[in-house]
C-alpha atoms as a PDB file:
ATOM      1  CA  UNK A   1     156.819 161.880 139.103  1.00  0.00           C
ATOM      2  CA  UNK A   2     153.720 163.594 138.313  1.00  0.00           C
ATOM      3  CA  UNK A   3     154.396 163.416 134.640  1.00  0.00           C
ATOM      4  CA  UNK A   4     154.837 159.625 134.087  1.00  0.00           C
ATOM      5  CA  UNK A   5     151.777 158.785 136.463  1.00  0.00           C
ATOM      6  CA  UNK A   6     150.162 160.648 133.667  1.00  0.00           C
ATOM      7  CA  UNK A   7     151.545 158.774 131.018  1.00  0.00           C
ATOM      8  CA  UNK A   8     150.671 155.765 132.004  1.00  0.00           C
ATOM      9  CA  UNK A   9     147.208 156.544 132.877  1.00  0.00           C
ATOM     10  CA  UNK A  10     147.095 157.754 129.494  1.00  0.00           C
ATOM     11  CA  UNK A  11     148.592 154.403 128.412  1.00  0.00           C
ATOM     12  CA  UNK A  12     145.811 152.535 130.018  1.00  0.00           C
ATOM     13  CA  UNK A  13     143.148 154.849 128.927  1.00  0.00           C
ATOM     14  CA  UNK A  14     144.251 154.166 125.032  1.00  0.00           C
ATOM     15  CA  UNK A  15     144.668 150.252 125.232  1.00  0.00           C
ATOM     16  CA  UNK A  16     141.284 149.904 126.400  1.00  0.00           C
ATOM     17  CA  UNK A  17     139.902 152.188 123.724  1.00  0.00           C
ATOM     18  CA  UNK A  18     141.377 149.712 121.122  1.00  0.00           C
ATOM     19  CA  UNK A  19     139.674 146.684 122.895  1.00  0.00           C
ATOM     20  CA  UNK A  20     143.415 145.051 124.223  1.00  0.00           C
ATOM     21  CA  UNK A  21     142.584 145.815 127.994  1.00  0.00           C
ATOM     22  CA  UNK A  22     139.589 145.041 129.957  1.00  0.00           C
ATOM     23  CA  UNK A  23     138.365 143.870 133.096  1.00  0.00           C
ATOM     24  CA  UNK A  24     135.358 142.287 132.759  1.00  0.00           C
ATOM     25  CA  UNK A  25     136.417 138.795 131.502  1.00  0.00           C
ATOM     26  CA  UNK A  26     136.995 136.817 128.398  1.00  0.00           C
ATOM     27  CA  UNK A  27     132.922 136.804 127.356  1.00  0.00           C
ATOM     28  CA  UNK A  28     132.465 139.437 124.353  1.00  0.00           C
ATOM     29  CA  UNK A  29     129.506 141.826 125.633  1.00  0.00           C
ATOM     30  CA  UNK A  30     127.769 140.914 122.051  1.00  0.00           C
ATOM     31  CA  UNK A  31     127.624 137.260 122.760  1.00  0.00           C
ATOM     32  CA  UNK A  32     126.298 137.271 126.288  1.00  0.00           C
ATOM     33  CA  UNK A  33     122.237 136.867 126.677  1.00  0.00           C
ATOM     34  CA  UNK A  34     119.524 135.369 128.888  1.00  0.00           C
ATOM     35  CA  UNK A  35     116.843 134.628 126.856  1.00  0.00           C
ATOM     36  CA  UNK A  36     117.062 133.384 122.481  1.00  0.00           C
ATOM     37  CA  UNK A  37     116.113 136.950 122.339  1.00  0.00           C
ATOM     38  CA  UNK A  38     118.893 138.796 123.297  1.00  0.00           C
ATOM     39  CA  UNK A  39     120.762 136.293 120.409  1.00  0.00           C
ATOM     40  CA  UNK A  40     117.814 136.994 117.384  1.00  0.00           C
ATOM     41  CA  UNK A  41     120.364 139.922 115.889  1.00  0.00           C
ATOM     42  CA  UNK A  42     122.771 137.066 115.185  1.00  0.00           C
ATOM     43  CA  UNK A  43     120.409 134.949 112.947  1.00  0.00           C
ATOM     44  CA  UNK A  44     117.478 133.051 112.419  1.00  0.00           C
ATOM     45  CA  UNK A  45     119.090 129.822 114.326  1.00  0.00           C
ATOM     46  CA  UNK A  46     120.784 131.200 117.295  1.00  0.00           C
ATOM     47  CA  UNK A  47     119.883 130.522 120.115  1.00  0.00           C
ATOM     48  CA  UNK A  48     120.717 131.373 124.057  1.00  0.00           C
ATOM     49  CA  UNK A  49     122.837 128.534 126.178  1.00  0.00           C
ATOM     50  CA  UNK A  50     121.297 128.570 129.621  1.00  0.00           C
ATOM     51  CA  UNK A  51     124.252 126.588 131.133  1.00  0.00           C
ATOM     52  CA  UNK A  52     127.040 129.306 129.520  1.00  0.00           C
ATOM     53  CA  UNK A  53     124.306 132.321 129.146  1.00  0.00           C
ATOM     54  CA  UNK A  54     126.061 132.736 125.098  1.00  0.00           C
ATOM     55  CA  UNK A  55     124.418 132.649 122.240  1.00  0.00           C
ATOM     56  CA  UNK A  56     125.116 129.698 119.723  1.00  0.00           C
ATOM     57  CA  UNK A  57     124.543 128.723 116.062  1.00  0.00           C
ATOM     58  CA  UNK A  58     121.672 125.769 116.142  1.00  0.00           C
ATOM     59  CA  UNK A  59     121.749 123.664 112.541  1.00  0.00           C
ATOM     60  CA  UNK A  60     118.890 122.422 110.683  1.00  0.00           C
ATOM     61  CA  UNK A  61     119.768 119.198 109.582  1.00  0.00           C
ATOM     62  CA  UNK A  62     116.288 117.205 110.444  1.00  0.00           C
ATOM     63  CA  UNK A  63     115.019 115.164 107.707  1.00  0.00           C
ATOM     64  CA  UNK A  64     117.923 116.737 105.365  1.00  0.00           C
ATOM     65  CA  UNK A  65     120.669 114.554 104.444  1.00  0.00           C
ATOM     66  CA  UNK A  66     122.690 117.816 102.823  1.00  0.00           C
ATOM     67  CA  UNK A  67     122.724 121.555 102.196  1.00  0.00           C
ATOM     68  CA  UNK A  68     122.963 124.886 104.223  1.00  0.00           C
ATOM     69  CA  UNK A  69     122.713 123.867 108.073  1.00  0.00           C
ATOM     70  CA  UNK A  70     121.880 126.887 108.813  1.00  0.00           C
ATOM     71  CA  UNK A  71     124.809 128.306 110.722  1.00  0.00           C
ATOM     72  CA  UNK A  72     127.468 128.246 107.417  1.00  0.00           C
ATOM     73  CA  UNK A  73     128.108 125.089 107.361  1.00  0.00           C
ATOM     74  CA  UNK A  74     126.706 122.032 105.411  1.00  0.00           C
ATOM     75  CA  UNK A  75     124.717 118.859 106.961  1.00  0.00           C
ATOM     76  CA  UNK A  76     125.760 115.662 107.090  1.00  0.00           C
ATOM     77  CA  UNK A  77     124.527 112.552 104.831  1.00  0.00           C
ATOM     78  CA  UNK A  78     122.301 111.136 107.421  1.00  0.00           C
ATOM     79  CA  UNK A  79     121.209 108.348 105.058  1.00  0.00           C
ATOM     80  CA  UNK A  80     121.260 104.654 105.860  1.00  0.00           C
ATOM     81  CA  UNK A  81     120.255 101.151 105.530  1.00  0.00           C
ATOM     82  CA  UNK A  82     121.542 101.364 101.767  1.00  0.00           C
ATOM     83  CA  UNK A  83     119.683 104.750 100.849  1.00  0.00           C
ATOM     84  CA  UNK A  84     121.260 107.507  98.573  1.00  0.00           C
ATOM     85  CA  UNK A  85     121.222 110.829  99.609  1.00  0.00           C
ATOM     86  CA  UNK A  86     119.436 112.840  96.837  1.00  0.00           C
ATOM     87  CA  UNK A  87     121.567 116.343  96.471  1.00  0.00           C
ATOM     88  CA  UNK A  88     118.499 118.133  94.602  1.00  0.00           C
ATOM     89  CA  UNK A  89     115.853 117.580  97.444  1.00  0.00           C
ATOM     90  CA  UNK A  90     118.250 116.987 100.055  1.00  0.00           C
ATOM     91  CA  UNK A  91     116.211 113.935 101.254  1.00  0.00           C
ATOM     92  CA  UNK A  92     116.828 110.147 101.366  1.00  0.00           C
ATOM     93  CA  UNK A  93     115.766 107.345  98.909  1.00  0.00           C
ATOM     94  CA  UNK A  94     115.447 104.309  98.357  1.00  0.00           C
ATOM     95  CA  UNK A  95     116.767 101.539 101.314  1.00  0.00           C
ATOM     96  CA  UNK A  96     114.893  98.256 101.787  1.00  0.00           C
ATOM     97  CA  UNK A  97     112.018  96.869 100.492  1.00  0.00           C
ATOM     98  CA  UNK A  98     109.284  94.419 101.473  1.00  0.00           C
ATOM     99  CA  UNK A  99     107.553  91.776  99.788  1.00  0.00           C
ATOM    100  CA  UNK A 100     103.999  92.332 100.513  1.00  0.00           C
ATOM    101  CA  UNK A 101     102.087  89.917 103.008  1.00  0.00           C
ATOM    102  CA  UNK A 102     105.436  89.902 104.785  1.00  0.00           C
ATOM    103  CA  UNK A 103     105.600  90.479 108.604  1.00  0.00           C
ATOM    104  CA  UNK A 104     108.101  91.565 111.360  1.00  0.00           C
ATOM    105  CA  UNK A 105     108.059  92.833 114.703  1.00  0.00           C
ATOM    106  CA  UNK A 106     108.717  96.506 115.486  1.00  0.00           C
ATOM    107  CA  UNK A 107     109.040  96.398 119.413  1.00  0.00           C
ATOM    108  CA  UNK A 108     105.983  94.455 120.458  1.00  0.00           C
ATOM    109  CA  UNK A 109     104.096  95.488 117.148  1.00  0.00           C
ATOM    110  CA  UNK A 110     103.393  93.334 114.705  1.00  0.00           C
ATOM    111  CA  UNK A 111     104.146  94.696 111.146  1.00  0.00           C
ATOM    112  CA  UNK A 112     102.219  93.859 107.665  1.00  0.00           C
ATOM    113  CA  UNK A 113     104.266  94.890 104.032  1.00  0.00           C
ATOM    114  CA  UNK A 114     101.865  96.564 102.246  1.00  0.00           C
ATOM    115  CA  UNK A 115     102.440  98.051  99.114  1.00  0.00           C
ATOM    116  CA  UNK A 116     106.116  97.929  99.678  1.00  0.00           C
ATOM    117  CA  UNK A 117     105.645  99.878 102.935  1.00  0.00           C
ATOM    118  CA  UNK A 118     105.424  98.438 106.601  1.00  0.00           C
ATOM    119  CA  UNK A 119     102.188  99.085 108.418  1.00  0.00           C
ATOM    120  CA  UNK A 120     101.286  98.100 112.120  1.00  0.00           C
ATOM    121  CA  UNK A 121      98.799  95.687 112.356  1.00  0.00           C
ATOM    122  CA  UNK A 122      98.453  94.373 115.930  1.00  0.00           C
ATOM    123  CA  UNK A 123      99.601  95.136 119.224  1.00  0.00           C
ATOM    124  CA  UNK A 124     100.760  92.011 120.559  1.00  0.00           C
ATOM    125  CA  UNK A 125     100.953  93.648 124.359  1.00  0.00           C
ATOM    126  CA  UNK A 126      96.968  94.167 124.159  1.00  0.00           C
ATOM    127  CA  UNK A 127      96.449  90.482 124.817  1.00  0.00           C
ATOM    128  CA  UNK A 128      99.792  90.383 127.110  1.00  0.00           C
ATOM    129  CA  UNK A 129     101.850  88.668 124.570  1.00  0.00           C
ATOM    130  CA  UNK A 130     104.949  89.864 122.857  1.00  0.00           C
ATOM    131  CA  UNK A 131     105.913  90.111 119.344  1.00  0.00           C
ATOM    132  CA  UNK A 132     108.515  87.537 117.835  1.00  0.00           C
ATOM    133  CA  UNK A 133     109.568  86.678 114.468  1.00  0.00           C
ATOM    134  CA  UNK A 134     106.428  88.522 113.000  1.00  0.00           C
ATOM    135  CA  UNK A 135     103.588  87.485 115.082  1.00  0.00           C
ATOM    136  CA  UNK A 136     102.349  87.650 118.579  1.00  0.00           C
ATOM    137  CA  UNK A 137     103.502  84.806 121.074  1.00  0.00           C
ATOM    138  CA  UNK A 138     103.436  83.876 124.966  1.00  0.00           C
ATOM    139  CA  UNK A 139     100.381  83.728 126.941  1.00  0.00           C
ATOM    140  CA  UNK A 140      98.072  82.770 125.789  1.00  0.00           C
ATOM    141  CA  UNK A 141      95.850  85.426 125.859  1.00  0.00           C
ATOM    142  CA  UNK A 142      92.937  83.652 125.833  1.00  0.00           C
ATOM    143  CA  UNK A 143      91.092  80.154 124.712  1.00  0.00           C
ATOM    144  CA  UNK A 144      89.802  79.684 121.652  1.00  0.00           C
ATOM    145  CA  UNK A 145      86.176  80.106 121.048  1.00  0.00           C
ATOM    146  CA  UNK A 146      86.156  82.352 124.616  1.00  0.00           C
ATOM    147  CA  UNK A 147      84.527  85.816 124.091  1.00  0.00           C
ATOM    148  CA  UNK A 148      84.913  88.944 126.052  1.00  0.00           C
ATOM    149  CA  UNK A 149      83.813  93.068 125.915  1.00  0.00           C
ATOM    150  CA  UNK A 150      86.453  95.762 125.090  1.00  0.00           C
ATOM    151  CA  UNK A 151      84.090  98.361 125.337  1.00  0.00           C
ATOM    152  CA  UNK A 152      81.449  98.166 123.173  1.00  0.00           C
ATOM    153  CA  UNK A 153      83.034  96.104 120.880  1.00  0.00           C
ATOM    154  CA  UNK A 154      82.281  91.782 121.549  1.00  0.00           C
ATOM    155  CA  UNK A 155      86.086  89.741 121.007  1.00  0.00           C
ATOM    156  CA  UNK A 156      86.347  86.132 120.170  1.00  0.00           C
ATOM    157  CA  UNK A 157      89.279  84.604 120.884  1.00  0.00           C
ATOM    158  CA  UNK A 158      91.055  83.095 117.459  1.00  0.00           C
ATOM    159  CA  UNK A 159      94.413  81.009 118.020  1.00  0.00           C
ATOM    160  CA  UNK A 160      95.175  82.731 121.116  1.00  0.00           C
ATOM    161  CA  UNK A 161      94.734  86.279 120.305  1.00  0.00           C
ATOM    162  CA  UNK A 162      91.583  88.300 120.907  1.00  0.00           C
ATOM    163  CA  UNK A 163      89.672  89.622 117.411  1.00  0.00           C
ATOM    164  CA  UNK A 164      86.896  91.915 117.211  1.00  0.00           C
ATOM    165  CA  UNK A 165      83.535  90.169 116.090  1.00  0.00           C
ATOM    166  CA  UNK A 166      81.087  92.878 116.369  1.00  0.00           C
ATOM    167  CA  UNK A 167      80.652  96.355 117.485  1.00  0.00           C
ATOM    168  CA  UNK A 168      77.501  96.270 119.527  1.00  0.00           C
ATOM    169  CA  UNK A 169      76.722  99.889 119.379  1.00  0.00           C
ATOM    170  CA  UNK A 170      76.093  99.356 116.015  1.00  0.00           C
ATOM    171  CA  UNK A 171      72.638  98.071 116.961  1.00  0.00           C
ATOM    172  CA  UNK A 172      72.113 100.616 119.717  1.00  0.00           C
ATOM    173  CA  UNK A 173      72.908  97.715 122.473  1.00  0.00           C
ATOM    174  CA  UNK A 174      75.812  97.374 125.203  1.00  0.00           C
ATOM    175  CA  UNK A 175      78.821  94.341 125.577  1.00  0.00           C
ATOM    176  CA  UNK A 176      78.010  92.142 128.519  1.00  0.00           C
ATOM    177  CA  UNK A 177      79.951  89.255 129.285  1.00  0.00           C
ATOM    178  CA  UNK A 178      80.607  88.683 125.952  1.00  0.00           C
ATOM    179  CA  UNK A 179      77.673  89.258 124.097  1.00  0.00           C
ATOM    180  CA  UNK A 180      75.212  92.265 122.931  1.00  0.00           C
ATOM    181  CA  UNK A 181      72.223  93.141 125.431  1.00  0.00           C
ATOM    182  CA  UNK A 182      69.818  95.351 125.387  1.00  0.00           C
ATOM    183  CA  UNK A 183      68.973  98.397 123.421  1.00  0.00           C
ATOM    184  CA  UNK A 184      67.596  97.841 119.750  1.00  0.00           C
ATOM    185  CA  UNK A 185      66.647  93.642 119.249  1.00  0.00           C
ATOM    186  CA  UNK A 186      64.356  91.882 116.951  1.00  0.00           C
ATOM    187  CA  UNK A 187      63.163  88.322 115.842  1.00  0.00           C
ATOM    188  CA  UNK A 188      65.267  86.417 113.323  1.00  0.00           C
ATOM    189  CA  UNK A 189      64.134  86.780 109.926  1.00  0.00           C
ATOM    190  CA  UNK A 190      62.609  90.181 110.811  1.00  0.00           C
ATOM    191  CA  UNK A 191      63.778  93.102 107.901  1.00  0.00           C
ATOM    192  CA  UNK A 192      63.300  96.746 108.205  1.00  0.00           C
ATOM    193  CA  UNK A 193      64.695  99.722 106.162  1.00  0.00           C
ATOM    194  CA  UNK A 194      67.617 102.089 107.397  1.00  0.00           C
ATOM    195  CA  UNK A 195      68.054 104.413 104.579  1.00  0.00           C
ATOM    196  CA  UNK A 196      68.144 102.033 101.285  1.00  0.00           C
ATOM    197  CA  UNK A 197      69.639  99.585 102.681  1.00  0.00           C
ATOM    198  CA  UNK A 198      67.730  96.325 103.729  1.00  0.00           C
ATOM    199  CA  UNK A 199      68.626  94.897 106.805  1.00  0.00           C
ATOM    200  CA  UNK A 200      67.946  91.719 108.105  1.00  0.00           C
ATOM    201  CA  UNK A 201      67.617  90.415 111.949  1.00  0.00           C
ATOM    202  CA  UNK A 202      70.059  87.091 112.647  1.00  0.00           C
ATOM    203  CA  UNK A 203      71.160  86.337 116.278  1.00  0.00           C
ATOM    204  CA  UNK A 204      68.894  88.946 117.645  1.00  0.00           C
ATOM    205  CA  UNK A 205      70.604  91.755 115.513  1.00  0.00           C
ATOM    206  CA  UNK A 206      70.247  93.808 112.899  1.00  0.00           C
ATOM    207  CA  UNK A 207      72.456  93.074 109.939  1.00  0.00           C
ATOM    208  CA  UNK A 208      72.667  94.453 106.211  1.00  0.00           C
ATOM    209  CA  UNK A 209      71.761  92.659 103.612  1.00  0.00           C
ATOM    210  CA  UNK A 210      71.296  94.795 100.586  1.00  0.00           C
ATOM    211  CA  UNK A 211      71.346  98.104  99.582  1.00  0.00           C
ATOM    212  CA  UNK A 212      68.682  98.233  97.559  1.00  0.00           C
ATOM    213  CA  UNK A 213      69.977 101.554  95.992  1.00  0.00           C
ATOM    214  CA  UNK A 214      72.337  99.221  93.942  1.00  0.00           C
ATOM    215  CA  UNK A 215      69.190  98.000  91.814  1.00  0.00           C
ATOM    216  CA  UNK A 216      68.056 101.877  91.213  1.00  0.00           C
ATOM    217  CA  UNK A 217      65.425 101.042  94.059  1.00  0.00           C
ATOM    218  CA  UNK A 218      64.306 102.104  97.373  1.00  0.00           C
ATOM    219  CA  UNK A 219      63.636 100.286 100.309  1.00  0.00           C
ATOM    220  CA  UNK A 220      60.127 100.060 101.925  1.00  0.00           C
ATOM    221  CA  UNK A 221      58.881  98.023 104.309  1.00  0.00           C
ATOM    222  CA  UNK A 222      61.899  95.961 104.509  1.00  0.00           C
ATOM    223  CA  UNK A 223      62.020  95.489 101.039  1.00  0.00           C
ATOM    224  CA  UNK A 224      63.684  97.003  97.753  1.00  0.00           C
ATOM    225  CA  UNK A 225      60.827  98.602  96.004  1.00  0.00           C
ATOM    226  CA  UNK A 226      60.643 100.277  92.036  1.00  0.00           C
ATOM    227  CA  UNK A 227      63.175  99.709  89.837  1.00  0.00           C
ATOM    228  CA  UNK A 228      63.302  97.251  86.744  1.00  0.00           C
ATOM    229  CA  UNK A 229      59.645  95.176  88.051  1.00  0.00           C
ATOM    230  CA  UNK A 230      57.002  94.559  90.686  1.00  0.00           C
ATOM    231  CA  UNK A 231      57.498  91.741  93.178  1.00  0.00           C
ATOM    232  CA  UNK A 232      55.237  88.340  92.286  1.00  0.00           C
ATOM    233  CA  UNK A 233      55.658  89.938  88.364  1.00  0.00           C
ATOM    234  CA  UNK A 234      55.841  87.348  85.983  1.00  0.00           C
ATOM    235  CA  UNK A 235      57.029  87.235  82.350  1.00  0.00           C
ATOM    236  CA  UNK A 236      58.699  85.037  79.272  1.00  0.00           C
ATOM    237  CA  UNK A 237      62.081  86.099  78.275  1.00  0.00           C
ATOM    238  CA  UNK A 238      62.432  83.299  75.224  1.00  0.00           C
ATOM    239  CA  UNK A 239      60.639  80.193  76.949  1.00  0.00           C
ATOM    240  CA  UNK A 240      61.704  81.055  80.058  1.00  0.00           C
ATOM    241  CA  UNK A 241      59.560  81.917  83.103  1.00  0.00           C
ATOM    242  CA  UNK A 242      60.829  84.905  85.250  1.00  0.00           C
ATOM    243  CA  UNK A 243      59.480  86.421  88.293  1.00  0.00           C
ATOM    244  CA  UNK A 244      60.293  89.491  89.630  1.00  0.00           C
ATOM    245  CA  UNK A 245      61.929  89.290  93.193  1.00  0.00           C
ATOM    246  CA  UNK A 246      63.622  92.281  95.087  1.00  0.00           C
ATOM    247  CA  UNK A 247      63.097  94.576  91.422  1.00  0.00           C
ATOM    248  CA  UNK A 248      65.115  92.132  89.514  1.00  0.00           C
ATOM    249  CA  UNK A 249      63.877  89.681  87.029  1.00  0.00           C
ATOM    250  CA  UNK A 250      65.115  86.186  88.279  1.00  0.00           C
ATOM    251  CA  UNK A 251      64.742  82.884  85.922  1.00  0.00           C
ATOM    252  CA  UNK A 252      61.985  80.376  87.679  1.00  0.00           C
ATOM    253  CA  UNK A 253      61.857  77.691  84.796  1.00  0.00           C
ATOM    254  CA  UNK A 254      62.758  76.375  81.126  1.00  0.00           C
ATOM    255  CA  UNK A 255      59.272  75.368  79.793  1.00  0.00           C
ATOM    256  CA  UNK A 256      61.608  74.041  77.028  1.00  0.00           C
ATOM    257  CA  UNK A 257      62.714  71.339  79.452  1.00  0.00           C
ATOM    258  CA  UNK A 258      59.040  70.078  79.148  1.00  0.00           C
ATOM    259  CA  UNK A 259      58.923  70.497  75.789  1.00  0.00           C
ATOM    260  CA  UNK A 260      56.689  73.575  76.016  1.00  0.00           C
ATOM    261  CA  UNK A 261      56.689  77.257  75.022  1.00  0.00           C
ATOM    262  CA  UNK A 262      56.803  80.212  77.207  1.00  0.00           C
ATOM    263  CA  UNK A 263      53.327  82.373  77.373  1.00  0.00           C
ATOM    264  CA  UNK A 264      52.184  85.543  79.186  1.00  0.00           C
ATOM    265  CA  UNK A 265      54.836  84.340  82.016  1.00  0.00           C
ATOM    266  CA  UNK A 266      53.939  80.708  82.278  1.00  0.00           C
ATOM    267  CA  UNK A 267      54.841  77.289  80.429  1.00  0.00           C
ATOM    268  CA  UNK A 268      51.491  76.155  77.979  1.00  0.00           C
ATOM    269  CA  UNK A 269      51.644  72.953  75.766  1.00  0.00           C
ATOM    270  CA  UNK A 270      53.169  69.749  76.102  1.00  0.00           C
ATOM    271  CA  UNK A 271      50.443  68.645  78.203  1.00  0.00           C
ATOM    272  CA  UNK A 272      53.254  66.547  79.791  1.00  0.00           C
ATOM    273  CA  UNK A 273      50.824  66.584  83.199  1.00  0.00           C
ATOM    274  CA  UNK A 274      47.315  67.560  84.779  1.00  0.00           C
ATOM    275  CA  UNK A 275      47.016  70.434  86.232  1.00  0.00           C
ATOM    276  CA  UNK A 276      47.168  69.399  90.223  1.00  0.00           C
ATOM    277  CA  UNK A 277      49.259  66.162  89.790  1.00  0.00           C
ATOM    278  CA  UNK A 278      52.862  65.820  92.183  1.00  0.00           C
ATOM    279  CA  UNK A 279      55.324  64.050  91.622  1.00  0.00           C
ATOM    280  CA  UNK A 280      59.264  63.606  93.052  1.00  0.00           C
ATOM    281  CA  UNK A 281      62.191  64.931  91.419  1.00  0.00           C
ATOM    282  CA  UNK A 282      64.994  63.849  94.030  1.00  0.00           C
ATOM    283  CA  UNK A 283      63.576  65.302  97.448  1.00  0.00           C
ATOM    284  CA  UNK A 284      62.110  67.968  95.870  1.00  0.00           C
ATOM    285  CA  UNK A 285      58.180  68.443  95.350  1.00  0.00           C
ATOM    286  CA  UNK A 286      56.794  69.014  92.419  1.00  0.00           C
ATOM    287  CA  UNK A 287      53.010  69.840  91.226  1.00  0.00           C
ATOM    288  CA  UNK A 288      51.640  70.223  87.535  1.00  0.00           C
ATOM    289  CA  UNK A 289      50.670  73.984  87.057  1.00  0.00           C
ATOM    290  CA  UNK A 290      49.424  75.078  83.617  1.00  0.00           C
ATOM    291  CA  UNK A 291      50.559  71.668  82.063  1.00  0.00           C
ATOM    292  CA  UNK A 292      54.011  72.140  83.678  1.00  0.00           C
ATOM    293  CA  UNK A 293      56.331  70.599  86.209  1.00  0.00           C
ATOM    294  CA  UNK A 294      57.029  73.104  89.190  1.00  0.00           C
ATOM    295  CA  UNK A 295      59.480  73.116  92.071  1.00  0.00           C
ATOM    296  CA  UNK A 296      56.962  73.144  95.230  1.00  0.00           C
ATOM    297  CA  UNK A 297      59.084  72.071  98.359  1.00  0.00           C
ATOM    298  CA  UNK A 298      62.532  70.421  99.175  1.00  0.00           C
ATOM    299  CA  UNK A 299      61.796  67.821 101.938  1.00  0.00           C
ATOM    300  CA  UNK A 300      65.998  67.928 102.762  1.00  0.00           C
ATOM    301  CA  UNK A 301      65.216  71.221 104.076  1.00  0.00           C
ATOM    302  CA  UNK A 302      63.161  69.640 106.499  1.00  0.00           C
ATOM    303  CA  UNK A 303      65.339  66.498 107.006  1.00  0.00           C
ATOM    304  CA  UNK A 304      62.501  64.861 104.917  1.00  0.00           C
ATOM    305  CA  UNK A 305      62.546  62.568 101.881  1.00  0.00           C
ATOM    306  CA  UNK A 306      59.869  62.805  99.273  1.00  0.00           C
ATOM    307  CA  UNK A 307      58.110  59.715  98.561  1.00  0.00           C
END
């Protein structure tokens, strides 16, 4: 009796040597972990299942359409919408097209084709509207003409949409009910330099009107300074009278017209008037200077007629 107890201990002993006997289960000890550590020895993508506490094989398939998933096998052709699958870069081509100008909705967000490619271009939900058929509907948002502050920034509403008009920090002021207040204001018609750049006061703000840099000049005073000529200049170029204005020659008058001749930058000969004398050419003023017709004021400006 002794003897076969012995054997089949010895049995036992020998079966689980080879791996056919065990008691803890049908897990291999190899595949069991608790964190993606304890899975790292298996490969780069493996990774630990907290529901089953075994390690699996994650692919890498995003933004591949084929090749080596990473876990032996290959990935899928994930392209679509009539794309090809390119086998050297593993990435997707081609698909639809736009014709520029074009528009569609993606969700509530209006879309613009540009360049073949769709770009967002207004968030129809920012004035409580929703997108449909390529443009932003419902409300309305607003009435036209109506202004209002998002921030700093003044809107005006245009066909029942808020746009931006202007950004009021821009002039060192705050939005108010609509409008810029405070900060930085001037008089209209007031100029003043910021850098090169010549900017001129409408509607109580500052605004740019030229960058005198443009010209190869510099801005002083409110005003483009150097470059080709001195303001009030005056010259011929043929039997034409220039003047300089802002650095830049600009023409003034054809003494030809009067059947005169260009000299030291004013019209001689002719003698087609005296020296003092007006006239009328339409509603426009006009006195004799150096034997010449000049432009002196246009009545229309001033709802005038010239008599």
């Amino acid at each position: 009796m002794m003897r076969k107890c012995l054997c089949l201990c010895w049995a036992l002993a020998l079966l689980a040597s080879l791996g056919l006997a065990s008691c803890s289960g049908d897990s291999s000890p190899e595949y069991e972990c608790t964190t993606n550590a304890d899975c790292s020895e298996h490969g780069a993508n493996w990774v630990c299942d907290q529901t089953t506490h075994t390690c699996k094989c994650q692919t890498d398939c995003l933004g591949k359409c084929c090749g080596d998933d990473g876990c032996g096998g290959t990935c899928p052709n994930s392209c679509s919408g009539g794309q090809t699958c390119n086998t050297t870069t593993c990435t997707c081509e081609g698909g639809p097209t736009c014709t520029d100008g074009e528009t569609r909705c993606d969700g509530n967000t209006v879309q613009t084709c540009n360049n073949n490619t769709w770009t967002d271009t207004q968030d129809c939900t920012a004035n409580g509207q929703t997108c449909q058929n390529g443009q932003c509907v419902g409300g309305p948002a607003c009435t036209d003409g109506e202004t209002r502050c998002q921030g700093t920034v003044v809107q005006t509403c245009v066909g029942g949409a808020w746009s931006n008009t202007i950004d009021c920090a821009l002039n060192d002021q705050t939005c108010d009910d609509g409008q810029c207040v405070g900060g930085t204001t001037c008089t209209d018609g007031q100029t003043r330099c910021v850098g090169t750049v010549v900017q001129t006061c409408t509607n109580g703000s500052w605004v740019g009107t030229i960058d005198c840099a443009a010209n190869g000049q510099t801005c002083d005073n409110g005003q483009c300074t150097g470059g080709q000529c001195t303001p009030g200049e005056m010259r011929c170029d043929g039997d034409v009278v220039q003047t300089c204005a802002a650095g830049q020659w600009t023409n003034v008058i054809d003494c030809a017209l009067n059947n005169q001749t260009c000299q030291n930058g004013q019209c001689v000969g002719g003698g087609v008037c005296n020296d003092g004398e007006t006239r009328c050419n339409g509603d426009v003023v006009q006195v004799c200077v150096n034997d010449a017709w000049v432009n002196q004021i246009d009545c229309a400006a001033n709802d005038q007629t010239c008599q």
